[in-house]
PDB file of N, CA and C in Angstrom:
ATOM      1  N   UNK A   1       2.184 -12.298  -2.456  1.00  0.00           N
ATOM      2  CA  UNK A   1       3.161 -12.018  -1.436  1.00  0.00           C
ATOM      3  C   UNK A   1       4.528 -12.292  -2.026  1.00  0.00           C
ATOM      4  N   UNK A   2       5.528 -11.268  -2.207  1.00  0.00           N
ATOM      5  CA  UNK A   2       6.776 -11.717  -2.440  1.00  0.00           C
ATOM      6  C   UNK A   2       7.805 -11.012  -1.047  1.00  0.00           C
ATOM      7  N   UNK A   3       8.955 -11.325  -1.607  1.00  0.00           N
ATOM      8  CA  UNK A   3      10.412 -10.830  -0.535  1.00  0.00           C
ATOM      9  C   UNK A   3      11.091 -10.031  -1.855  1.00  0.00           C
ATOM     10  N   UNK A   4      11.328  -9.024  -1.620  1.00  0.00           N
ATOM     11  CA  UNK A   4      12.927  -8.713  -2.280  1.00  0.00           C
ATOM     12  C   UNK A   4      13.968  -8.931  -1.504  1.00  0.00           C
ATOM     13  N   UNK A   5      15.195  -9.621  -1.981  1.00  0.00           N
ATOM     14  CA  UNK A   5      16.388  -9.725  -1.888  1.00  0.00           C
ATOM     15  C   UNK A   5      16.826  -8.219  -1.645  1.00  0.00           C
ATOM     16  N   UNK A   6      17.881  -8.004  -0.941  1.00  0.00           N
ATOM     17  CA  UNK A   6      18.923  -7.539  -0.196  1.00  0.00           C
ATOM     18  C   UNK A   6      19.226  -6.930  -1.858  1.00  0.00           C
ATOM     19  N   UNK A   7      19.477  -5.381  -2.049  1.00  0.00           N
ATOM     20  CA  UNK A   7      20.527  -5.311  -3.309  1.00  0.00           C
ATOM     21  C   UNK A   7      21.962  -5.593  -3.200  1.00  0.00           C
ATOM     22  N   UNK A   8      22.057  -5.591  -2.538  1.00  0.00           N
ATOM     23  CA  UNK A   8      23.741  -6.407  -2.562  1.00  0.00           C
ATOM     24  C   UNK A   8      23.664  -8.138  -2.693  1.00  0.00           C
ATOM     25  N   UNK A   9      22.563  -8.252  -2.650  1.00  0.00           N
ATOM     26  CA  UNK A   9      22.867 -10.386  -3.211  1.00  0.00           C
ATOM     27  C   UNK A   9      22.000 -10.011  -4.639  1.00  0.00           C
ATOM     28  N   UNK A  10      21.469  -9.905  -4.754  1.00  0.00           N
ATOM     29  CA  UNK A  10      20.880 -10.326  -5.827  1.00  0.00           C
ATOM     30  C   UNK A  10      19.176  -9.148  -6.124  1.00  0.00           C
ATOM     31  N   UNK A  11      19.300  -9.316  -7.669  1.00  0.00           N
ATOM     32  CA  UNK A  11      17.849  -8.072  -8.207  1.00  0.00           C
ATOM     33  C   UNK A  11      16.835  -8.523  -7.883  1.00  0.00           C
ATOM     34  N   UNK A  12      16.961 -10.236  -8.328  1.00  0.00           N
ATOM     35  CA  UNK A  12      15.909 -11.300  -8.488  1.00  0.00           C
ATOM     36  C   UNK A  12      14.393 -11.099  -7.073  1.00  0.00           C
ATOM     37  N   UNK A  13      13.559 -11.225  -7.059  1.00  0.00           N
ATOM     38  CA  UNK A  13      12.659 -11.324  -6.212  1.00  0.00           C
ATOM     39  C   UNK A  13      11.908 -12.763  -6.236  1.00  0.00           C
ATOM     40  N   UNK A  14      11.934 -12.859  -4.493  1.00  0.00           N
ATOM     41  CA  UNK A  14      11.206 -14.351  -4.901  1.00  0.00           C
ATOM     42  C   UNK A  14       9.874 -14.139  -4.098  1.00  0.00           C
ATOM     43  N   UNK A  15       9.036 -14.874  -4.991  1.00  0.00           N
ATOM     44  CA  UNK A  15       7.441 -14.945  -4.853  1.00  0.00           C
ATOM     45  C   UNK A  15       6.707 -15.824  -4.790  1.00  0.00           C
ATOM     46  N   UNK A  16       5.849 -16.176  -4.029  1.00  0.00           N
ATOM     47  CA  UNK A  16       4.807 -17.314  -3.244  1.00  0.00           C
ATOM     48  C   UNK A  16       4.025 -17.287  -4.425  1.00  0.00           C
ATOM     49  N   UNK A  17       3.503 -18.722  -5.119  1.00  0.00           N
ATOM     50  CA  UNK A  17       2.292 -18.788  -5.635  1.00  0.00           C
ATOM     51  C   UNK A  17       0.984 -18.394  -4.860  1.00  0.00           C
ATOM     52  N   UNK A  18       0.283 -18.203  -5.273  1.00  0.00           N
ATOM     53  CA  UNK A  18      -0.816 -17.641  -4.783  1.00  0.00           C
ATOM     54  C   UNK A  18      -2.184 -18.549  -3.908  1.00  0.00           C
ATOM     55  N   UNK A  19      -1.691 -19.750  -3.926  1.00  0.00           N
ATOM     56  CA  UNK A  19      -2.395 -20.828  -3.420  1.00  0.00           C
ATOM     57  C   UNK A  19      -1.566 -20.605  -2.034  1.00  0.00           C
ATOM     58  N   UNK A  20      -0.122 -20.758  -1.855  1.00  0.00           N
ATOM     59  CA  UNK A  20       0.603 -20.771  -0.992  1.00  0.00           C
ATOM     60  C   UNK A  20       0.691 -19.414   0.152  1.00  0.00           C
ATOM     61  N   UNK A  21       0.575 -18.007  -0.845  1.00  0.00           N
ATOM     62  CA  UNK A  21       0.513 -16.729   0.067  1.00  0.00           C
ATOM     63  C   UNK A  21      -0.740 -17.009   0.608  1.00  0.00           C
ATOM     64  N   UNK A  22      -2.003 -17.976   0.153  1.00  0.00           N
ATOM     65  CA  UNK A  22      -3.123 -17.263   1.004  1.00  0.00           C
ATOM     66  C   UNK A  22      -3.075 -18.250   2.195  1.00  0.00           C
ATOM     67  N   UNK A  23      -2.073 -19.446   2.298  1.00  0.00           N
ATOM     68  CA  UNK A  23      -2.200 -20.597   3.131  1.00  0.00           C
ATOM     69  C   UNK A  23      -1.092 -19.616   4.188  1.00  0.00           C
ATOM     70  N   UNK A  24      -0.227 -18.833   3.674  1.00  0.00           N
ATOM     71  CA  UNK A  24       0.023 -18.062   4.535  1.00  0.00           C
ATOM     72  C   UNK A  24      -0.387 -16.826   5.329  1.00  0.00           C
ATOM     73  N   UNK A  25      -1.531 -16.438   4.601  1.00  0.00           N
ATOM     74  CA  UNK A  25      -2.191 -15.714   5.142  1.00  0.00           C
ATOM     75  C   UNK A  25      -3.042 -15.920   6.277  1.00  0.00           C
ATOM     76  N   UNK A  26      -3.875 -17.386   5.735  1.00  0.00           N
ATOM     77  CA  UNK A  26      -4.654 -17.917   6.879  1.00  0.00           C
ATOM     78  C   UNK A  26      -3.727 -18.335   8.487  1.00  0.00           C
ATOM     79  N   UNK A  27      -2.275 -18.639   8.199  1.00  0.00           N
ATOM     80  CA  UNK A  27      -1.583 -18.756   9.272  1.00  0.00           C
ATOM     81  C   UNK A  27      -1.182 -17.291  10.119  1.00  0.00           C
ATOM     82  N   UNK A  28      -1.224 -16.201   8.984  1.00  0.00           N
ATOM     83  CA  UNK A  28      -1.210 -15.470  10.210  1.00  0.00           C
ATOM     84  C   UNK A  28      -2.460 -15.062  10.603  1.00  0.00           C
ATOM     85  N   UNK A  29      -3.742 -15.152  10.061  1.00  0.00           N
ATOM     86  CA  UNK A  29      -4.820 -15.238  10.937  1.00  0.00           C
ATOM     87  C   UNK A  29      -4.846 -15.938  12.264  1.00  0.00           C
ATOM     88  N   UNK A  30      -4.337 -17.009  12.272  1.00  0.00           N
ATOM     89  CA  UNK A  30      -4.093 -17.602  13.494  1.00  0.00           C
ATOM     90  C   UNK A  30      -3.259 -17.848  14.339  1.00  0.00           C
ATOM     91  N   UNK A  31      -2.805 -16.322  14.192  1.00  0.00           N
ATOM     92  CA  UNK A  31      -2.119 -15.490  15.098  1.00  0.00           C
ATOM     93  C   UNK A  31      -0.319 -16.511  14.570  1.00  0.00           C
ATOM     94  N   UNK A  32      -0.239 -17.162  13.716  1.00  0.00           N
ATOM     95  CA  UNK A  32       1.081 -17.512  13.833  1.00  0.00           C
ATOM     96  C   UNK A  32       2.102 -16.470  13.299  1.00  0.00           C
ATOM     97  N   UNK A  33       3.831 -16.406  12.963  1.00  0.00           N
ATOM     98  CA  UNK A  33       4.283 -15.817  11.728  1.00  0.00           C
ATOM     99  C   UNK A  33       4.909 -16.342  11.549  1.00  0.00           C
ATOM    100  N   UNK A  34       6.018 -15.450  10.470  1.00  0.00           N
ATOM    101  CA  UNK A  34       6.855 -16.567   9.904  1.00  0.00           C
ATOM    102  C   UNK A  34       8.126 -16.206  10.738  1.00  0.00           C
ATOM    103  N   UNK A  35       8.933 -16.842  10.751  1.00  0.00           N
ATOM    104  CA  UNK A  35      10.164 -16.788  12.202  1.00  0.00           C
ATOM    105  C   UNK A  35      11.433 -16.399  11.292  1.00  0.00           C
ATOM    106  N   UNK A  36      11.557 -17.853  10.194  1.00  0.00           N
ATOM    107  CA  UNK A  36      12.665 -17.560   9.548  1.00  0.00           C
ATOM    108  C   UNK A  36      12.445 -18.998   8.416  1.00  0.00           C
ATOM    109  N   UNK A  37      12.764 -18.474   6.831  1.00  0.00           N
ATOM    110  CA  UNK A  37      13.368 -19.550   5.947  1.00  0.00           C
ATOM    111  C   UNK A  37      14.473 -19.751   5.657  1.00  0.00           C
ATOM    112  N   UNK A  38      14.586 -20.847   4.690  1.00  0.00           N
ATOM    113  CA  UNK A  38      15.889 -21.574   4.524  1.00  0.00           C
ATOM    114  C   UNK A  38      15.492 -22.214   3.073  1.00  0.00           C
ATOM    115  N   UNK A  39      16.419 -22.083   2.186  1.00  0.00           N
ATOM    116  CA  UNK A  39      16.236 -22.472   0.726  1.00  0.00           C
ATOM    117  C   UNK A  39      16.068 -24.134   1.062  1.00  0.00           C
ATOM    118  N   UNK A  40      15.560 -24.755   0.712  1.00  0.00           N
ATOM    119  CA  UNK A  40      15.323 -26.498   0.459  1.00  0.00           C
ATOM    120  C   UNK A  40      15.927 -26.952  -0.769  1.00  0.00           C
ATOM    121  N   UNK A  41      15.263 -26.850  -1.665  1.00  0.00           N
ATOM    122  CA  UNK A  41      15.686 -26.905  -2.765  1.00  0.00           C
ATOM    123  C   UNK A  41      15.965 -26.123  -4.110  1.00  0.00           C
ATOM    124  N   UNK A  42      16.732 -25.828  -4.948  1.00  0.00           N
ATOM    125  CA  UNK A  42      16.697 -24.962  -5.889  1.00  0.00           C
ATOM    126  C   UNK A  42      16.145 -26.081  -7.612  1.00  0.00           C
ATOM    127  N   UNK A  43      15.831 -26.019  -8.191  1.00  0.00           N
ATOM    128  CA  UNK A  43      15.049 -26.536  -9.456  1.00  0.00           C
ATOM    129  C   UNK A  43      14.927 -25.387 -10.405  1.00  0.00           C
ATOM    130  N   UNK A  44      15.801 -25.728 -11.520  1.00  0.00           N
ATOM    131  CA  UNK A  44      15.635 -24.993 -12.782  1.00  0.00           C
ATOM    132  C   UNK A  44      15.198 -25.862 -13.857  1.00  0.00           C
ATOM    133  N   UNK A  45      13.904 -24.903 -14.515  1.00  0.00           N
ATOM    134  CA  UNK A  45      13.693 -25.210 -14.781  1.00  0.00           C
ATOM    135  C   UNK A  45      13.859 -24.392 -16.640  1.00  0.00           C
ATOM    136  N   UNK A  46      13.376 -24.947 -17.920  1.00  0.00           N
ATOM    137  CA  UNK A  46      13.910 -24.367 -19.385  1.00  0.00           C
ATOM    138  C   UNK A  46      12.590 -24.248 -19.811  1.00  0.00           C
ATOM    139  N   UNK A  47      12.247 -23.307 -20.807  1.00  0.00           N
ATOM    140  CA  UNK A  47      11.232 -23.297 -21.290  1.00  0.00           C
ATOM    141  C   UNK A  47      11.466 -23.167 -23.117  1.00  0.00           C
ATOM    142  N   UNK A  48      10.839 -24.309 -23.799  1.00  0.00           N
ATOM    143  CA  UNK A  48      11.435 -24.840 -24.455  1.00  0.00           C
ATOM    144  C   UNK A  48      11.366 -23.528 -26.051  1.00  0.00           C
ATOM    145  N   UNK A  49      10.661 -22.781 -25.188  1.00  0.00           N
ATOM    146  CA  UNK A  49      10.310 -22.074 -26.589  1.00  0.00           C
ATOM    147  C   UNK A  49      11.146 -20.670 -26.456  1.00  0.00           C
ATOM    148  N   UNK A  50      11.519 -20.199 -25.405  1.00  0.00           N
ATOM    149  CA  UNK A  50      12.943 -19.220 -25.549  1.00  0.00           C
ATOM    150  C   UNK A  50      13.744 -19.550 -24.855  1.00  0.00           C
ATOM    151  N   UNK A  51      14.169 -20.511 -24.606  1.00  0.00           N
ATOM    152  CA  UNK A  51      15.356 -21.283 -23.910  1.00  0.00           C
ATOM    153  C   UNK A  51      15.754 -20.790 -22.808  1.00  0.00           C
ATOM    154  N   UNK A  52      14.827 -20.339 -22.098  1.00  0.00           N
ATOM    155  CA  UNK A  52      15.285 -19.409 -20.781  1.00  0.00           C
ATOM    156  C   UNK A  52      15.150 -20.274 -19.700  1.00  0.00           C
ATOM    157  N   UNK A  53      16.344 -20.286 -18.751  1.00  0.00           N
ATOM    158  CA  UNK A  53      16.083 -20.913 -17.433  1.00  0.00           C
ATOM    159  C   UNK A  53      15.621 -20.106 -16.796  1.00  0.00           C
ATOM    160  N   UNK A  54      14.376 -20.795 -15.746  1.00  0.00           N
ATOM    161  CA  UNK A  54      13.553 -20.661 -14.694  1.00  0.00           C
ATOM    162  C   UNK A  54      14.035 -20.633 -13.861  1.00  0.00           C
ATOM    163  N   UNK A  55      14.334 -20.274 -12.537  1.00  0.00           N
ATOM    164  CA  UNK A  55      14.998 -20.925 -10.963  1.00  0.00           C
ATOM    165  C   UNK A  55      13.711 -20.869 -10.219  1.00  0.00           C
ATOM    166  N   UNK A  56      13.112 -22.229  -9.525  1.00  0.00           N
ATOM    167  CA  UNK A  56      12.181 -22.139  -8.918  1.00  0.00           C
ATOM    168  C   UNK A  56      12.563 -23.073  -7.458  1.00  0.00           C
ATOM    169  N   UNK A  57      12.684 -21.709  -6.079  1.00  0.00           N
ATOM    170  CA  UNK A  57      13.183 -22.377  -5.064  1.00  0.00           C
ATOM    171  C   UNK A  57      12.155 -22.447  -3.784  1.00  0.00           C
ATOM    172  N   UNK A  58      12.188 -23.684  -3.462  1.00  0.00           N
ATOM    173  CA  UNK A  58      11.703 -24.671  -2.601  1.00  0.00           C
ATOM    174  C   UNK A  58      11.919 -24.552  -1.126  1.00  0.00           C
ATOM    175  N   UNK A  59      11.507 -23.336  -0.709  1.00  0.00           N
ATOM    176  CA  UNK A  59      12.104 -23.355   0.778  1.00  0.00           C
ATOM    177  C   UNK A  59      11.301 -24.054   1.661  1.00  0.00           C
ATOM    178  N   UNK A  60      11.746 -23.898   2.805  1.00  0.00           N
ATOM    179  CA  UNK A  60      11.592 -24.194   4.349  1.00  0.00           C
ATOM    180  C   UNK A  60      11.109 -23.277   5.122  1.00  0.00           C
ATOM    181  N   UNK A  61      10.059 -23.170   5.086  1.00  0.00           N
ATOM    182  CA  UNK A  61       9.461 -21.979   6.366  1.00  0.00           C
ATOM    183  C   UNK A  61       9.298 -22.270   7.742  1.00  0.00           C
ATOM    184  N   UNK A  62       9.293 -21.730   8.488  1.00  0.00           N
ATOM    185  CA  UNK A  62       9.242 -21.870   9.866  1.00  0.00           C
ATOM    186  C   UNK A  62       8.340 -20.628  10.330  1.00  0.00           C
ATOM    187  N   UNK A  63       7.039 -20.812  10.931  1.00  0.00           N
ATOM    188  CA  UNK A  63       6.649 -19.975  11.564  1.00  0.00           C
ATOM    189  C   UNK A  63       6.164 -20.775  13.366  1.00  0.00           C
ATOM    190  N   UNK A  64       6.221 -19.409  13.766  1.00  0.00           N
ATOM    191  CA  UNK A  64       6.083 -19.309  15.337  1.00  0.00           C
ATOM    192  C   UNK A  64       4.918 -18.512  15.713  1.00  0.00           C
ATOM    193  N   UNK A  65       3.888 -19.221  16.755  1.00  0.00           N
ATOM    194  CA  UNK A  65       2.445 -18.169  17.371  1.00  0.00           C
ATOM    195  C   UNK A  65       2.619 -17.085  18.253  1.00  0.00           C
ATOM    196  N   UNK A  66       2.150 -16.449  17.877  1.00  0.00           N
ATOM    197  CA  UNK A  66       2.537 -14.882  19.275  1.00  0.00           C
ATOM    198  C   UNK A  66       1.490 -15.136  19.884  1.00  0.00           C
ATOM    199  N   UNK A  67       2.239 -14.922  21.176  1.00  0.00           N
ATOM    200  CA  UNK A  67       1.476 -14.732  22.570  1.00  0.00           C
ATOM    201  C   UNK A  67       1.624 -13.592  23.062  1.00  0.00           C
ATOM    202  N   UNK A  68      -0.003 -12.759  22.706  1.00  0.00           N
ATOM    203  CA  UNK A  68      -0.488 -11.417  22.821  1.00  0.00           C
ATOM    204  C   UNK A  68      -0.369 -11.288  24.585  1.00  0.00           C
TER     205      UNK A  68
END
């Protein structure tokens, strides 16, 4: 499960590990969704062998249950 960004902010796409999309998946099985996020934290991270920074961000989800 990812989001693309808006092309006017940014190319970058951000994406759920895959442990996390399916914990979101099971929430919308149960009938919840997601309402709205909010960045938490941002963490960059280097990888030492092409010196490239990582940005790995930490949001805040909020989901809400529909009442069918």
């Amino acid at each position: 499960m990812s989001f693309d960004c808006p092309p006017w902010q940014s190319p970058e796409t951000l994406k759920f590990s895959k442990m996390f999309a399916t914990q979101i998946e099971n929430m919308r099985m149960k009938n919840y969704h997601l309402k709205s996020a909010k960045i938490n934290f941002i963490v960059y991270c280097r990888k030492e062998i092409a010196e490239q920074k990582i940005k790995i961000i930490l949001p805040e989800l909020y989901f809400e249950r529909r009442i069918d």
